[in-house]
C-alpha atoms as a PDB file:
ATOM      1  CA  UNK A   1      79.889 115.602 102.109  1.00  0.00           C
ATOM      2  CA  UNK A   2      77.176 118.490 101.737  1.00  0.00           C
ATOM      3  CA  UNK A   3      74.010 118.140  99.721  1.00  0.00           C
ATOM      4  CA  UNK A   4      75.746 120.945  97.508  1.00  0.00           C
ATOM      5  CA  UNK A   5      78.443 118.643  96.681  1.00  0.00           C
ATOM      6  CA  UNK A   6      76.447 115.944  95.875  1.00  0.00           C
ATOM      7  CA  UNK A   7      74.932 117.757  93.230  1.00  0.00           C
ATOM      8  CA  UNK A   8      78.120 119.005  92.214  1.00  0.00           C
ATOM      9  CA  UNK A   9      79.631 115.993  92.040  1.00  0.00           C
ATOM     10  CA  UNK A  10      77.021 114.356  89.871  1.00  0.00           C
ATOM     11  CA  UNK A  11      76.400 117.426  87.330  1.00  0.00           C
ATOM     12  CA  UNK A  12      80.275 117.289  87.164  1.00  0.00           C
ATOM     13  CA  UNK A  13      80.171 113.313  85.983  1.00  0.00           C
ATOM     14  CA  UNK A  14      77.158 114.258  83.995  1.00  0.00           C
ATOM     15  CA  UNK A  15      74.912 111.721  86.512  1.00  0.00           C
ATOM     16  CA  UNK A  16      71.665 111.556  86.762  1.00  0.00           C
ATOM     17  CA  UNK A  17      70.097 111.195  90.319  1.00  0.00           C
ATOM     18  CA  UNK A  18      68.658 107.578  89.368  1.00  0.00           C
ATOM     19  CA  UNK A  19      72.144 106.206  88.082  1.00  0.00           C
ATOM     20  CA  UNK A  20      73.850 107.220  91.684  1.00  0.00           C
ATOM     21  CA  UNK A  21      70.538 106.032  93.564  1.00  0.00           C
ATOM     22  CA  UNK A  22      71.026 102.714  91.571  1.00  0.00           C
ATOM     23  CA  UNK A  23      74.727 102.583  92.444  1.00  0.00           C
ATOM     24  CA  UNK A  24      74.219 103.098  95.802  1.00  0.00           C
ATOM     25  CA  UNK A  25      71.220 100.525  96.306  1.00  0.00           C
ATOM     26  CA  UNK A  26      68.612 103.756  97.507  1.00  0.00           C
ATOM     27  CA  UNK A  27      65.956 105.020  95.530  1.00  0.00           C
ATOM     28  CA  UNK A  28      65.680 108.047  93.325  1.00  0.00           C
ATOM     29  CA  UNK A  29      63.575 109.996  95.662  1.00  0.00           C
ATOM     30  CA  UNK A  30      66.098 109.800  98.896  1.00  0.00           C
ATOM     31  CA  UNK A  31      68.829 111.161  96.316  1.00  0.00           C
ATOM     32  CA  UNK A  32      66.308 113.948  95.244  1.00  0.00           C
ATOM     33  CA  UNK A  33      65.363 114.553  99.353  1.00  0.00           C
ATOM     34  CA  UNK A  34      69.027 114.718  99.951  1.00  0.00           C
ATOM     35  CA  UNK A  35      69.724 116.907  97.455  1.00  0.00           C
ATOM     36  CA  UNK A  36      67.242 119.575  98.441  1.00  0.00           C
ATOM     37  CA  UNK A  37      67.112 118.678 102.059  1.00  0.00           C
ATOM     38  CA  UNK A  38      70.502 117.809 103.282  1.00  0.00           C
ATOM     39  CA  UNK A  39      69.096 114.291 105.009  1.00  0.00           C
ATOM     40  CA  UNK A  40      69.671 111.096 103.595  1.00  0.00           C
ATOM     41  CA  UNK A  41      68.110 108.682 106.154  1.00  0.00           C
ATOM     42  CA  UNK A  42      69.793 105.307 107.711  1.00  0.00           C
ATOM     43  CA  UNK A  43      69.622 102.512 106.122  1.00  0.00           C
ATOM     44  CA  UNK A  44      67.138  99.433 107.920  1.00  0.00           C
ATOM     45  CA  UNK A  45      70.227  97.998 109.199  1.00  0.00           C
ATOM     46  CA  UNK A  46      70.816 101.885 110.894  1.00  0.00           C
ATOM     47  CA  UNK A  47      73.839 102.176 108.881  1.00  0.00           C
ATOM     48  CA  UNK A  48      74.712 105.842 107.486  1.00  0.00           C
ATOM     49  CA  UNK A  49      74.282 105.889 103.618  1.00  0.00           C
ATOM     50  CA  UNK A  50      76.437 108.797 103.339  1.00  0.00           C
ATOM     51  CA  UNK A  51      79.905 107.058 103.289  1.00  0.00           C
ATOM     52  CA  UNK A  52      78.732 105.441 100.288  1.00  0.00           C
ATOM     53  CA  UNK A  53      77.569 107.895  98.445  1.00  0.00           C
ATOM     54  CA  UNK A  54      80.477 109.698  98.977  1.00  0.00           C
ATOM     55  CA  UNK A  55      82.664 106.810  98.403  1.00  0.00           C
ATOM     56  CA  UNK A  56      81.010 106.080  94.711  1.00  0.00           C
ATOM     57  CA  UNK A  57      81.688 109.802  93.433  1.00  0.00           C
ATOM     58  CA  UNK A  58      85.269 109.414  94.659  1.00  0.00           C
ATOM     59  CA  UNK A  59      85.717 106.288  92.847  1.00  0.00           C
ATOM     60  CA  UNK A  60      84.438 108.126  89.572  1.00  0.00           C
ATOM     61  CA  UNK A  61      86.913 110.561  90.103  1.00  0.00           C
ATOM     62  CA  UNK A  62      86.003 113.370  92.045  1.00  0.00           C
ATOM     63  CA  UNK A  63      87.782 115.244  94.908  1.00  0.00           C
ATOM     64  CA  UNK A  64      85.979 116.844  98.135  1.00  0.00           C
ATOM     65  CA  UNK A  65      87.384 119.703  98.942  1.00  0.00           C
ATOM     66  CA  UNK A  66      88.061 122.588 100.909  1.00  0.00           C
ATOM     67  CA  UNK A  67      87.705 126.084  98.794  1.00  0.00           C
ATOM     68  CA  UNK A  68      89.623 129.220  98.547  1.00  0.00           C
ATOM     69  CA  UNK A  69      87.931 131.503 101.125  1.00  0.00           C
ATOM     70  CA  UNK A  70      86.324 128.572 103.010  1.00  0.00           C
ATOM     71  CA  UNK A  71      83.564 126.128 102.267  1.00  0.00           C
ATOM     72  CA  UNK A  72      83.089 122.858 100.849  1.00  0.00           C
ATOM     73  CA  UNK A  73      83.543 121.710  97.344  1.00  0.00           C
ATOM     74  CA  UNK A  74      84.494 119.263  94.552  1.00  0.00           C
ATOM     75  CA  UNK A  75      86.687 118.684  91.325  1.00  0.00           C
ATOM     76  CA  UNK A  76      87.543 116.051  89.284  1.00  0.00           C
ATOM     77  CA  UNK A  77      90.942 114.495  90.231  1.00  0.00           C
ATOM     78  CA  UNK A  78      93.804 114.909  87.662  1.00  0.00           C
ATOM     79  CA  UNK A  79      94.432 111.713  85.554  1.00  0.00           C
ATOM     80  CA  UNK A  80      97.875 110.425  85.438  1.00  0.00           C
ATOM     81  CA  UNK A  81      99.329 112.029  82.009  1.00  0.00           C
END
């Protein structure tokens, strides 16, 4: 997952940084860093905080995916009708 799809991902879920950064058990300002940096540092324990992060969006509903003419993006996943 990209920085740019974080921020996708949240503006699609209408999220604000600190609801994902409380979901995720980080603080606001390593959401904000990763957003405009592309590095979201290791947890203490040296795990990578990334698989999280993207596992919470997917949870909420959103896809990662690969776009028409190459490159990374999201949606939200169709709900069962």
């Amino acid at each position: 997952m990209t920085y740019a799809q974080c921020i996708e991902a949240r503006r699609l879920l209408g999220l604000s940084q600190s609801v994902v950064a409380k979901a995720i058990g980080v603080s606001v300002a390593r959401i904000s860093n990763y957003e405009t940096s592309g590095h979201l540092p290791r947890s203490k324990t040296n795990q990578d905080r990334l698989p999280k992060l993207k596992a919470f969006f997917e949870q909420a509903g959103v896809e990662f995916i690969e776009q028409k003419g190459g490159g990374p993006g999201v949606k939200l996943r169709r709900q069962p009708e």
